[in-house]
N, C-alpha and C. Protein backbone atom coordinates (compact mmCIF):
# COMPACT_ATOMS: atom_id res chain seq x y z
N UNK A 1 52.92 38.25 172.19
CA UNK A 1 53.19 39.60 171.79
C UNK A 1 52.78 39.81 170.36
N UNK A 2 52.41 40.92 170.24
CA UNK A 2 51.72 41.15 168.83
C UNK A 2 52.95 41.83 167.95
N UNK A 3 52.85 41.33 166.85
CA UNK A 3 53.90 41.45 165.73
C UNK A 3 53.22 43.13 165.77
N UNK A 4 54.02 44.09 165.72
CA UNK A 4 53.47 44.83 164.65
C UNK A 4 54.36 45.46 163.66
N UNK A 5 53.81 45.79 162.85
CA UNK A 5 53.97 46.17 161.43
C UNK A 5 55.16 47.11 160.99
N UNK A 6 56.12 47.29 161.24
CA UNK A 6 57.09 48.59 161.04
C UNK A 6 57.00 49.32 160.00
N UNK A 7 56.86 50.44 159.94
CA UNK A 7 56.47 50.77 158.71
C UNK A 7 57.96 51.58 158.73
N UNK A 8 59.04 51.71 157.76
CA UNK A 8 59.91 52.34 157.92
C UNK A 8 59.44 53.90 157.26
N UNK A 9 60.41 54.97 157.83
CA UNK A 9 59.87 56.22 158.07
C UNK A 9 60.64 56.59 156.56
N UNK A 10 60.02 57.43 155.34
CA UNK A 10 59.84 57.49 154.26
C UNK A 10 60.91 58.68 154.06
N UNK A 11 62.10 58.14 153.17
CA UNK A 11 63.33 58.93 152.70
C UNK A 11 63.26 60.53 152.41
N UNK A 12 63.52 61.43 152.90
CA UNK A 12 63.47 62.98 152.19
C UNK A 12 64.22 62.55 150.58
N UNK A 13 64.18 62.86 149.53
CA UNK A 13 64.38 63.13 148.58
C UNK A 13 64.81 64.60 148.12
N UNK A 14 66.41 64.32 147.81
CA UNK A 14 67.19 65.22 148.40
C UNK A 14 67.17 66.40 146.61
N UNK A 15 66.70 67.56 147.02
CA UNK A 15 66.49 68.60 145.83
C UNK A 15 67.63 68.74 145.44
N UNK A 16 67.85 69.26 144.36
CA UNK A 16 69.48 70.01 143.56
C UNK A 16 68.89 71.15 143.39
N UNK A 17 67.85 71.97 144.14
CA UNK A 17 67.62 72.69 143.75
C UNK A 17 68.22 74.13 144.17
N UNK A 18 68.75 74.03 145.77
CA UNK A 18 69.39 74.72 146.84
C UNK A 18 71.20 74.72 145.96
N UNK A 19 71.15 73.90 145.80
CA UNK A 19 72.53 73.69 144.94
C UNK A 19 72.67 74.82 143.80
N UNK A 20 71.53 74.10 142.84
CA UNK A 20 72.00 75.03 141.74
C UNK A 20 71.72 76.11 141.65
N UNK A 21 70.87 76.73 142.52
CA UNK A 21 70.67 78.10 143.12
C UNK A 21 71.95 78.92 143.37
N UNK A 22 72.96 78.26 143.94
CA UNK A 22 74.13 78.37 144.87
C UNK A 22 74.83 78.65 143.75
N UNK A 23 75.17 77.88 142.71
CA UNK A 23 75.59 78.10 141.44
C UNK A 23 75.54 78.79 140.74
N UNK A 24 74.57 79.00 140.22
CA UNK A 24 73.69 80.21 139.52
C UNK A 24 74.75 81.48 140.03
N UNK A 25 74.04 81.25 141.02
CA UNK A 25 74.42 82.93 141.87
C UNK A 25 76.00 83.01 141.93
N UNK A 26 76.59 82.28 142.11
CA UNK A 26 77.95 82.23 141.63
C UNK A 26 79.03 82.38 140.31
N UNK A 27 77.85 82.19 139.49
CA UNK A 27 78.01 81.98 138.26
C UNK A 27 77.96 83.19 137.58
N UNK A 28 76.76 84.00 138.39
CA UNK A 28 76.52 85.49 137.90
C UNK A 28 77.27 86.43 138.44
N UNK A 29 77.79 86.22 139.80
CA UNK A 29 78.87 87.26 140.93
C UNK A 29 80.09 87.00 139.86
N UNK A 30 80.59 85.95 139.34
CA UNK A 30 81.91 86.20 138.32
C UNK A 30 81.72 86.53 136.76
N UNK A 31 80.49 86.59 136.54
CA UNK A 31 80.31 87.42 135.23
C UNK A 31 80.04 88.46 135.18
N UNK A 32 79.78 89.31 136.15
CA UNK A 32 79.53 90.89 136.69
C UNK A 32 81.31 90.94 137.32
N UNK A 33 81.86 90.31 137.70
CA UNK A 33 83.40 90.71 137.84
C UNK A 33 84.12 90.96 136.52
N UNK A 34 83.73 90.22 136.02
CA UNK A 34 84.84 90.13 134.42
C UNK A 34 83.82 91.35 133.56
N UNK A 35 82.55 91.43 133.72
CA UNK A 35 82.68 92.37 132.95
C UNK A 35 82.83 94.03 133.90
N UNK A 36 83.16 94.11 134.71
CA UNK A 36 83.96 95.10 135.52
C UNK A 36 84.73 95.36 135.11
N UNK A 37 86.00 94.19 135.14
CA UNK A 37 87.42 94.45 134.68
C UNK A 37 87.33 94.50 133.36
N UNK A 38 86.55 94.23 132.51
CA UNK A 38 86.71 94.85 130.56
C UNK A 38 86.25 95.29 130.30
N UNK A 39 85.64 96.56 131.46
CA UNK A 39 85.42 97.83 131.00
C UNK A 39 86.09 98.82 131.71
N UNK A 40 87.03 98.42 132.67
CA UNK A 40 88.21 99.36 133.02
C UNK A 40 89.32 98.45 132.44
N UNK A 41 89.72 97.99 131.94
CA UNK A 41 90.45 97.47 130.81
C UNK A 41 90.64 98.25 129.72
N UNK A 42 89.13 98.58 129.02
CA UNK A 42 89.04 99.41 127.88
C UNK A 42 89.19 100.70 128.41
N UNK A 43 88.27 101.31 129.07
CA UNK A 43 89.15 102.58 129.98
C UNK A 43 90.47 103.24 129.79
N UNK A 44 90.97 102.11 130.39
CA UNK A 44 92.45 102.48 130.65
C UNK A 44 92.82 102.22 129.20
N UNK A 45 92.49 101.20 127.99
CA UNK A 45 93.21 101.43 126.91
C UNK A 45 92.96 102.53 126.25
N UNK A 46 91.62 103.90 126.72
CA UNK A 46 91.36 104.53 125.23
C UNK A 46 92.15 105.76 126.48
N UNK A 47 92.42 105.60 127.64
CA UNK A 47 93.26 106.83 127.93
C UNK A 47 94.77 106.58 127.49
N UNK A 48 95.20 105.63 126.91
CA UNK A 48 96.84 105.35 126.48
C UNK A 48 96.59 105.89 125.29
N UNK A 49 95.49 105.51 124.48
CA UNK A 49 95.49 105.95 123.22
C UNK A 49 95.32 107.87 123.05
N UNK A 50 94.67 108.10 124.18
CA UNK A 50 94.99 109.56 124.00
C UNK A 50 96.02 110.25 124.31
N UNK A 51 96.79 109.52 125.78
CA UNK A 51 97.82 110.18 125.51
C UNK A 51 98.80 110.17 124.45
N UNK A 52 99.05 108.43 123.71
CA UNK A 52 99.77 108.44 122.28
C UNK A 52 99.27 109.68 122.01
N UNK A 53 98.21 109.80 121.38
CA UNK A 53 97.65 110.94 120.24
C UNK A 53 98.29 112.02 120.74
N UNK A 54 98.32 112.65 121.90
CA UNK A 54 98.86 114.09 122.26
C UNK A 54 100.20 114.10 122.24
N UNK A 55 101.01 112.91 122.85
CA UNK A 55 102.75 112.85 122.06
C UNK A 55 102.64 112.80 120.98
N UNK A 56 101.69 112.03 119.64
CA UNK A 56 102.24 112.01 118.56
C UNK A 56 102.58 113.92 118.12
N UNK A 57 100.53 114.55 118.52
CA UNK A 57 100.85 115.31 118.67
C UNK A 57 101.73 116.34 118.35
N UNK A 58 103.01 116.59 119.78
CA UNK A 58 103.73 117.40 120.27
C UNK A 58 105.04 117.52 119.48
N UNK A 59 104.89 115.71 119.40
CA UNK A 59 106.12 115.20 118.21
C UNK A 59 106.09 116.17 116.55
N UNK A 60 104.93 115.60 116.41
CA UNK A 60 105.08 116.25 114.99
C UNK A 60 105.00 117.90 115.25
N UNK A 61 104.41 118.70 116.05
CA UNK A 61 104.74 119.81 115.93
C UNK A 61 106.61 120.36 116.51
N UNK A 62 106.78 119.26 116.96
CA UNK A 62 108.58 119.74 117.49
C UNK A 62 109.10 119.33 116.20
N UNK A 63 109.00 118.54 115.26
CA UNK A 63 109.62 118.05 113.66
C UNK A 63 108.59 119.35 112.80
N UNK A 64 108.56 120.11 112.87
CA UNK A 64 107.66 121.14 112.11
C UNK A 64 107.71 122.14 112.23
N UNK A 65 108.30 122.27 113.80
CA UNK A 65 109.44 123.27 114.03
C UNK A 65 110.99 123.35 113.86
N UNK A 66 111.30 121.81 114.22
CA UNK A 66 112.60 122.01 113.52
C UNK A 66 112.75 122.03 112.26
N UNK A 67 112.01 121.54 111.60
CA UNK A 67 111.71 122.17 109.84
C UNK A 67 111.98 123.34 109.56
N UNK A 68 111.05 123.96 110.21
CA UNK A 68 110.88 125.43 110.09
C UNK A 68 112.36 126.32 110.60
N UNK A 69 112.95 126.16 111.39
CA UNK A 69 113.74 126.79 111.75
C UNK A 69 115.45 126.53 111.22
N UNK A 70 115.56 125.24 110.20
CA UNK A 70 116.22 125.02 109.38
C UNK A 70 116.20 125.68 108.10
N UNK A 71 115.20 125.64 107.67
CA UNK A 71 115.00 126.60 106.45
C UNK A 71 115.30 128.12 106.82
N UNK A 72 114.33 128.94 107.91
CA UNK A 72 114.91 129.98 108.14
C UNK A 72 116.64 130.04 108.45
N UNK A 73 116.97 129.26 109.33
CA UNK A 73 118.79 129.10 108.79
C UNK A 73 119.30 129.63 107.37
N UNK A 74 118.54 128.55 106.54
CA UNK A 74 119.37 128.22 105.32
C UNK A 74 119.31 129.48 104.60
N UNK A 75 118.00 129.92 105.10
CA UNK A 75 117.42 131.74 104.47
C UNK A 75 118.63 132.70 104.42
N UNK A 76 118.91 132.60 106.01
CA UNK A 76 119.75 133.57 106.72
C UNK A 76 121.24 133.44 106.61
N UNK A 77 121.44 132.68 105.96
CA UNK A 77 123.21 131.89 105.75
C UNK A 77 122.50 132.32 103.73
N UNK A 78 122.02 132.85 103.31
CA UNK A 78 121.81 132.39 101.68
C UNK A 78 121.52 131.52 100.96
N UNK A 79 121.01 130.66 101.41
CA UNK A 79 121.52 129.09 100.58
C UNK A 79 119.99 129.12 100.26
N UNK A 80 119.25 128.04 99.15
CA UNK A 80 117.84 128.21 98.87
C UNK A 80 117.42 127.16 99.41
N UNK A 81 116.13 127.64 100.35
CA UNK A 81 115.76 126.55 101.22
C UNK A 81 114.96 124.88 100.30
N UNK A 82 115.08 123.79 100.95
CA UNK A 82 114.73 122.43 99.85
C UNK A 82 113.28 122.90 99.59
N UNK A 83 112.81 123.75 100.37
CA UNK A 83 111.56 123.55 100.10
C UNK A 83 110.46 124.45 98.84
N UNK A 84 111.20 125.28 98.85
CA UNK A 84 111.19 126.20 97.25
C UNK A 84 111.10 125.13 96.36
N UNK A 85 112.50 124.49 96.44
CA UNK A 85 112.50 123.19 95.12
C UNK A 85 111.84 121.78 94.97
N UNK A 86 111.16 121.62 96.29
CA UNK A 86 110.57 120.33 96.29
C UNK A 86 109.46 120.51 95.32
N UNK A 87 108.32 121.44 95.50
CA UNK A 87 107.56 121.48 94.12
C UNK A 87 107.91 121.29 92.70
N UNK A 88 108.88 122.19 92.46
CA UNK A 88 109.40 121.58 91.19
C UNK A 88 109.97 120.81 91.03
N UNK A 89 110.38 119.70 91.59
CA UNK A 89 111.29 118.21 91.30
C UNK A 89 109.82 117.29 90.82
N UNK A 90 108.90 118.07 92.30
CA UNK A 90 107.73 117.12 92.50
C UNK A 90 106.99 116.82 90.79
N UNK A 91 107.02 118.39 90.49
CA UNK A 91 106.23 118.45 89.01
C UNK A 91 107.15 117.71 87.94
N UNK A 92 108.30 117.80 87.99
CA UNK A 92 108.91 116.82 86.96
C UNK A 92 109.07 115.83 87.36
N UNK A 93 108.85 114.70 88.41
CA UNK A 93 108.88 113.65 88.15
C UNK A 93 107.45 113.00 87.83
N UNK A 94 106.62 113.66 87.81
CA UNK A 94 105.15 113.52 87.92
C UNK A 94 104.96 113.73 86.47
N UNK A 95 105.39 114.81 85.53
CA UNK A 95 105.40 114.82 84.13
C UNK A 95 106.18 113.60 83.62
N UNK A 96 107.37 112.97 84.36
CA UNK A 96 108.04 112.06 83.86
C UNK A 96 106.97 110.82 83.85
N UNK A 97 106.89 110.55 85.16
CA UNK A 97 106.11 109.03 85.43
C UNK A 97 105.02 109.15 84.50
N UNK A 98 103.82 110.01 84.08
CA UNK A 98 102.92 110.21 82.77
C UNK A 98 103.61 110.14 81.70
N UNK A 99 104.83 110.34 81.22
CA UNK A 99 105.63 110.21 80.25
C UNK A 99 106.01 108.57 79.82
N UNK A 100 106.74 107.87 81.40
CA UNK A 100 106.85 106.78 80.81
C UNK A 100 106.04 105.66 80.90
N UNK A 101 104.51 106.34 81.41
CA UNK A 101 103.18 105.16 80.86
C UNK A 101 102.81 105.22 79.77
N UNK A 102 102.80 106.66 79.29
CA UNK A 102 102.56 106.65 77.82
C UNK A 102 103.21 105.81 76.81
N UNK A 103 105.10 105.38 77.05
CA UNK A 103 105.21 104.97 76.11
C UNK A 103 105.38 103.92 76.31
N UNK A 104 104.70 102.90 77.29
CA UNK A 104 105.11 101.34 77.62
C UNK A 104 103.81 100.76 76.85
N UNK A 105 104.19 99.91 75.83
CA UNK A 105 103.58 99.37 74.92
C UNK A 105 102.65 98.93 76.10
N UNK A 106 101.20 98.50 74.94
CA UNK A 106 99.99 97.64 75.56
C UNK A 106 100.19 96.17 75.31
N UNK A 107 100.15 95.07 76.43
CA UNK A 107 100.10 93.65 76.23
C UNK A 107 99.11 93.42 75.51
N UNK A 108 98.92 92.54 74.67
CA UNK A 108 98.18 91.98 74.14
C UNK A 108 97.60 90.98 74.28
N UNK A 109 96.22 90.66 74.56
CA UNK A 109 96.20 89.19 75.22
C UNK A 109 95.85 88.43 74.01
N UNK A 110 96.08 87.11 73.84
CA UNK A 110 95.60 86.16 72.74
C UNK A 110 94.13 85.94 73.17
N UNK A 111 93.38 85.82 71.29
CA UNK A 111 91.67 85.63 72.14
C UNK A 111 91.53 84.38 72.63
N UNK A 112 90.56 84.09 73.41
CA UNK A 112 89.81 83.21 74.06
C UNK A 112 89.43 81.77 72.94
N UNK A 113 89.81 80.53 72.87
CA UNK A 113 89.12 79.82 72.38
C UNK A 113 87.76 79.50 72.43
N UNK A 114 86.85 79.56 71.74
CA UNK A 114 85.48 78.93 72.04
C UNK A 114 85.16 77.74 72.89
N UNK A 115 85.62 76.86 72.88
CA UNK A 115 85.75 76.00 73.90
C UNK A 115 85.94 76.56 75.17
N UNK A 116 86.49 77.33 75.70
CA UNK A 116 86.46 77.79 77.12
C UNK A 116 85.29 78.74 77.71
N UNK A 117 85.06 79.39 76.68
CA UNK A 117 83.56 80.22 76.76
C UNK A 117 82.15 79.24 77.46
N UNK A 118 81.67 79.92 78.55
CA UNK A 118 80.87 78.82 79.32
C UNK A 118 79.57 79.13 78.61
N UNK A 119 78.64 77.95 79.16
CA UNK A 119 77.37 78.22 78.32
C UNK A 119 76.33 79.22 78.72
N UNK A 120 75.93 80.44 78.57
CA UNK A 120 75.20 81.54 79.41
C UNK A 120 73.97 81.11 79.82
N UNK A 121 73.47 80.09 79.37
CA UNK A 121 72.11 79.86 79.76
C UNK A 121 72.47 79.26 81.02
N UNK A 122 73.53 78.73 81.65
CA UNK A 122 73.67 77.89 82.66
C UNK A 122 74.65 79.02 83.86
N UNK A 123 74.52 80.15 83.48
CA UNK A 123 75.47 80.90 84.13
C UNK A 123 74.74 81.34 85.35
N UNK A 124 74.73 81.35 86.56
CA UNK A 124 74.21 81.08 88.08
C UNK A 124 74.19 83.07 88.03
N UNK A 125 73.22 83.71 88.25
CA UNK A 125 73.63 84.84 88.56
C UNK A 125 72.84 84.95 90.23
N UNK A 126 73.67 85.88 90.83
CA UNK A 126 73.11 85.95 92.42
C UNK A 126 73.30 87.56 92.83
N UNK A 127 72.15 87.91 93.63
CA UNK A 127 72.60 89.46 94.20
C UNK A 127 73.13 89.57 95.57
């Protein structure tokens, strides 16, 4: 009987290429998710921020009315409303505070020894 020769039948050599394909594409389906959700994320934060803004809003005009309708009180009962006098307190304490910078002495600093003075030719300047 004749020997013959076996030639064994030659390995597929297995790609990563089907793989990292698989990956890839996986990789990109959850970075198109996340940036989905943080931009209805932000969405939803700049509609909170408007509604804040329209309570702050409503707020300050309900404190601007009750302002207002305290003073007319105080009108209507006689009494002089704060707000006549807030200017003028405002102007004298404002003449005061210029008053007492004027008279707060100036510190004096002691001069500089020469020795601490650096040498200018060696002074690094940068823009």
């Amino acid at each position: 009987m004749p020997i013959a020769a076996t030639n064994p039948a030659p390995k597929k050599k297995r790609s990563l290429l089907p793989l990292l394909t698989v990956v890839f594409l996986v990789s990109y389906a959850l970075m198109t998710m996340l940036i989905v959700e943080q931009g209805a994320a932000i969405q939803q934060q700049h509609n909170l921020i408007q509604v804040l803004q329209a309570d702050s809003m409503q707020l300050w005009a309900m404190k601007g009315k009750a302002l207002a309708d305290k003073v007319s009180h105080d009108r209507a009962q006689g009494k002089n409303a704060p707000m006549t006098q807030a200017p003028e307190t405002h102007k004298t304490e404002k003449s005061q505070s210029h008053a007492g910078k004027a008279a707060k002495p100036q510190v004096q600093l002691p001069p500089v020894p020469a020795a601490d003075l650096g040498d200018q030719r060696r002074v690094l300047i940068t823009l």
